[in-house]
C-alpha atoms as a PDB file:
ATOM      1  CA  UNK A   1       6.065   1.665  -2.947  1.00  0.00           C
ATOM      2  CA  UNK A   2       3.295   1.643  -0.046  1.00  0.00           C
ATOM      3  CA  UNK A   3       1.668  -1.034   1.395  1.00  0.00           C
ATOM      4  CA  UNK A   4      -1.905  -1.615   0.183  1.00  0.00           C
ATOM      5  CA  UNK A   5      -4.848  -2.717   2.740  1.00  0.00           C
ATOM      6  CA  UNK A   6      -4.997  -6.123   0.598  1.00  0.00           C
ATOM      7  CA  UNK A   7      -1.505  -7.356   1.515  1.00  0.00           C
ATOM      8  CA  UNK A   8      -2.106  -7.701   5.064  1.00  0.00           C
ATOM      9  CA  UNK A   9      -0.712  -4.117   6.170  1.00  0.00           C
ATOM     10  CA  UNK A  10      -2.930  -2.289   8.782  1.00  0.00           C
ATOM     11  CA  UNK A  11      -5.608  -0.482   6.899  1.00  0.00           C
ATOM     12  CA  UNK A  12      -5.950   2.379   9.327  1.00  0.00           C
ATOM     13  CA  UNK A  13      -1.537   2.817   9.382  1.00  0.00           C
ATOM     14  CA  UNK A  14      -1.651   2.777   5.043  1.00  0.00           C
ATOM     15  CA  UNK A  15      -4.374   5.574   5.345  1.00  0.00           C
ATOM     16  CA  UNK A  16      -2.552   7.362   7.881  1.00  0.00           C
ATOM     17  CA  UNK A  17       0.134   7.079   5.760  1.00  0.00           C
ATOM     18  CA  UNK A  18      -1.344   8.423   2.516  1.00  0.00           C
ATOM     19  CA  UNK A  19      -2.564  11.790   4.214  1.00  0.00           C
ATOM     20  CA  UNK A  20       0.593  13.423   4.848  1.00  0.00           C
ATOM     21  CA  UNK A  21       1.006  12.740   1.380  1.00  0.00           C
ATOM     22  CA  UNK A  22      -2.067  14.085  -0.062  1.00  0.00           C
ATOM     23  CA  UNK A  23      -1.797  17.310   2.182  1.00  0.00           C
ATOM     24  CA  UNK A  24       1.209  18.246   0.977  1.00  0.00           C
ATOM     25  CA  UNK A  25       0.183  17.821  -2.680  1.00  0.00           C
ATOM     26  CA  UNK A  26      -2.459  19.946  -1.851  1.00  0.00           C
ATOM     27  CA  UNK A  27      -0.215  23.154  -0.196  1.00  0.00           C
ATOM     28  CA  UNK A  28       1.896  22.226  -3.181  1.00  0.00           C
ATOM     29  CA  UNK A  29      -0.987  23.564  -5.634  1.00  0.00           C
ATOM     30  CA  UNK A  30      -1.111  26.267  -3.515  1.00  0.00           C
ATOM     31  CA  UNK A  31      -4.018  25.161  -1.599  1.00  0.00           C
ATOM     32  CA  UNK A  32      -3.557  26.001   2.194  1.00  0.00           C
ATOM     33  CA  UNK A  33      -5.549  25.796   4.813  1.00  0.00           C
ATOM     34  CA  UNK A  34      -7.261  23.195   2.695  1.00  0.00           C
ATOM     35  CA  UNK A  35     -10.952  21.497   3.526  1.00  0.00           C
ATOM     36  CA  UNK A  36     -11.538  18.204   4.669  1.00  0.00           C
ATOM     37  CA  UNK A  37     -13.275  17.029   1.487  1.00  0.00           C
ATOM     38  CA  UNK A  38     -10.424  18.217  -0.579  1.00  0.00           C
ATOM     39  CA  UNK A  39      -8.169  16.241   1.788  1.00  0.00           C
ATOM     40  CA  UNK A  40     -10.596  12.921   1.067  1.00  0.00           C
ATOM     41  CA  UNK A  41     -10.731  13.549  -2.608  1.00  0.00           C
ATOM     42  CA  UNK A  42      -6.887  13.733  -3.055  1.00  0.00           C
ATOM     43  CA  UNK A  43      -6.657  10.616  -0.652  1.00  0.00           C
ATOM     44  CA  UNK A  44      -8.866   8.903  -3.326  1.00  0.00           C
ATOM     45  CA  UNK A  45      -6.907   9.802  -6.182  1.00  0.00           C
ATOM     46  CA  UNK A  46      -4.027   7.883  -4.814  1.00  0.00           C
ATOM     47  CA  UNK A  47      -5.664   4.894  -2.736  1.00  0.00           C
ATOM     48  CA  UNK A  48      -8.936   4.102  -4.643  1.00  0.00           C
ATOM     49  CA  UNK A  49     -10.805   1.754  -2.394  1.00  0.00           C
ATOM     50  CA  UNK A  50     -10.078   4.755   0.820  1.00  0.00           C
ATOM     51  CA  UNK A  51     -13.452   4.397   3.066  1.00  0.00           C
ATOM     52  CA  UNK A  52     -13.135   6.240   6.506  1.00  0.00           C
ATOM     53  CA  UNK A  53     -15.897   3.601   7.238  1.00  0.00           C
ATOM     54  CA  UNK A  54     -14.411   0.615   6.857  1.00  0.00           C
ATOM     55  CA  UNK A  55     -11.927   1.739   9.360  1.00  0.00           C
ATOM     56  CA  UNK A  56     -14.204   2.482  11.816  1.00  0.00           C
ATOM     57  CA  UNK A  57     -14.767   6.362  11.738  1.00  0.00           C
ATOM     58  CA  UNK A  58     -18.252   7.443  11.156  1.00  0.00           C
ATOM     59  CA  UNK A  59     -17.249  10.656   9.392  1.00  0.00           C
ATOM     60  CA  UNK A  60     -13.898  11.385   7.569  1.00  0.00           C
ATOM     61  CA  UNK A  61     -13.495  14.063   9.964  1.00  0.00           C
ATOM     62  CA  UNK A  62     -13.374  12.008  12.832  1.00  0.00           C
ATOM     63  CA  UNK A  63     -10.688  10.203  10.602  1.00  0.00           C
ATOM     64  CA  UNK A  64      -8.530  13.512  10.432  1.00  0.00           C
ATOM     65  CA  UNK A  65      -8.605  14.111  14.855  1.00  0.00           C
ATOM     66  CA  UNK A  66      -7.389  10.749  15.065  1.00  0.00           C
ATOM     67  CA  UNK A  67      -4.367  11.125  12.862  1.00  0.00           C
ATOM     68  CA  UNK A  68      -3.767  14.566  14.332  1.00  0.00           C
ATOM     69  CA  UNK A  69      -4.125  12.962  18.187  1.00  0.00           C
ATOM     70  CA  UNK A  70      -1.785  10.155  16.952  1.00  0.00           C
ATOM     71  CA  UNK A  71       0.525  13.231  15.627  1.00  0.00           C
ATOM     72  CA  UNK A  72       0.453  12.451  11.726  1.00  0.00           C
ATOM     73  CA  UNK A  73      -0.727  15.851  10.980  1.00  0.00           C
ATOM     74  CA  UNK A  74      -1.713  19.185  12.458  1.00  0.00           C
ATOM     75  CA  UNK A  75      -5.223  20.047  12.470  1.00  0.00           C
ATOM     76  CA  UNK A  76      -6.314  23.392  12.892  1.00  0.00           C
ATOM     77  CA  UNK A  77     -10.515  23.757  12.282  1.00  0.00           C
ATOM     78  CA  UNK A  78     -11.037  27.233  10.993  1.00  0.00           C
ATOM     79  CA  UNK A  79     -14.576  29.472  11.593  1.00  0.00           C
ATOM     80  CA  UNK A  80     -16.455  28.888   7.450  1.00  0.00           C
END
């Protein structure tokens, strides 16, 4: 089981920690490269209350360089 934002775990290290997850569900459909807002919706369908916002990002791309500059994913941006 994962930690949750409301039981004092680090918001930003529970997200970070949901998007491997979510990416690989997503090549596991047979979805890759995938898009960003297939990435978000997935994150949302297992931690509900996900808001790049609240942890400071402005956009939920932003959200995706940081967890490929802190080396939780790759991140590849592709031309369309």
């Amino acid at each position: 089981m994962s930690a949750s934002p409301g039981d004092g775990a680090d918001p930003l290290k529970v997200a970070a920690g949901v998007l491997p997850g979510a990416l690989e569900a997503l090549k596991s459909d047979g979805r890759h490269p995938v898009r960003d807002s297939d990435v978000k919706r997935r994150m949302l369908e297992v931690q509900k209350g996900f808001d790049e916002s609240e942890l400071g990002f402005p956009k939920f791309s932003r959200f995706l360089q940081q967890a490929a500059d802190d080396g939780v994913i790759g991140l590849e941006k592709q031309e369309g």
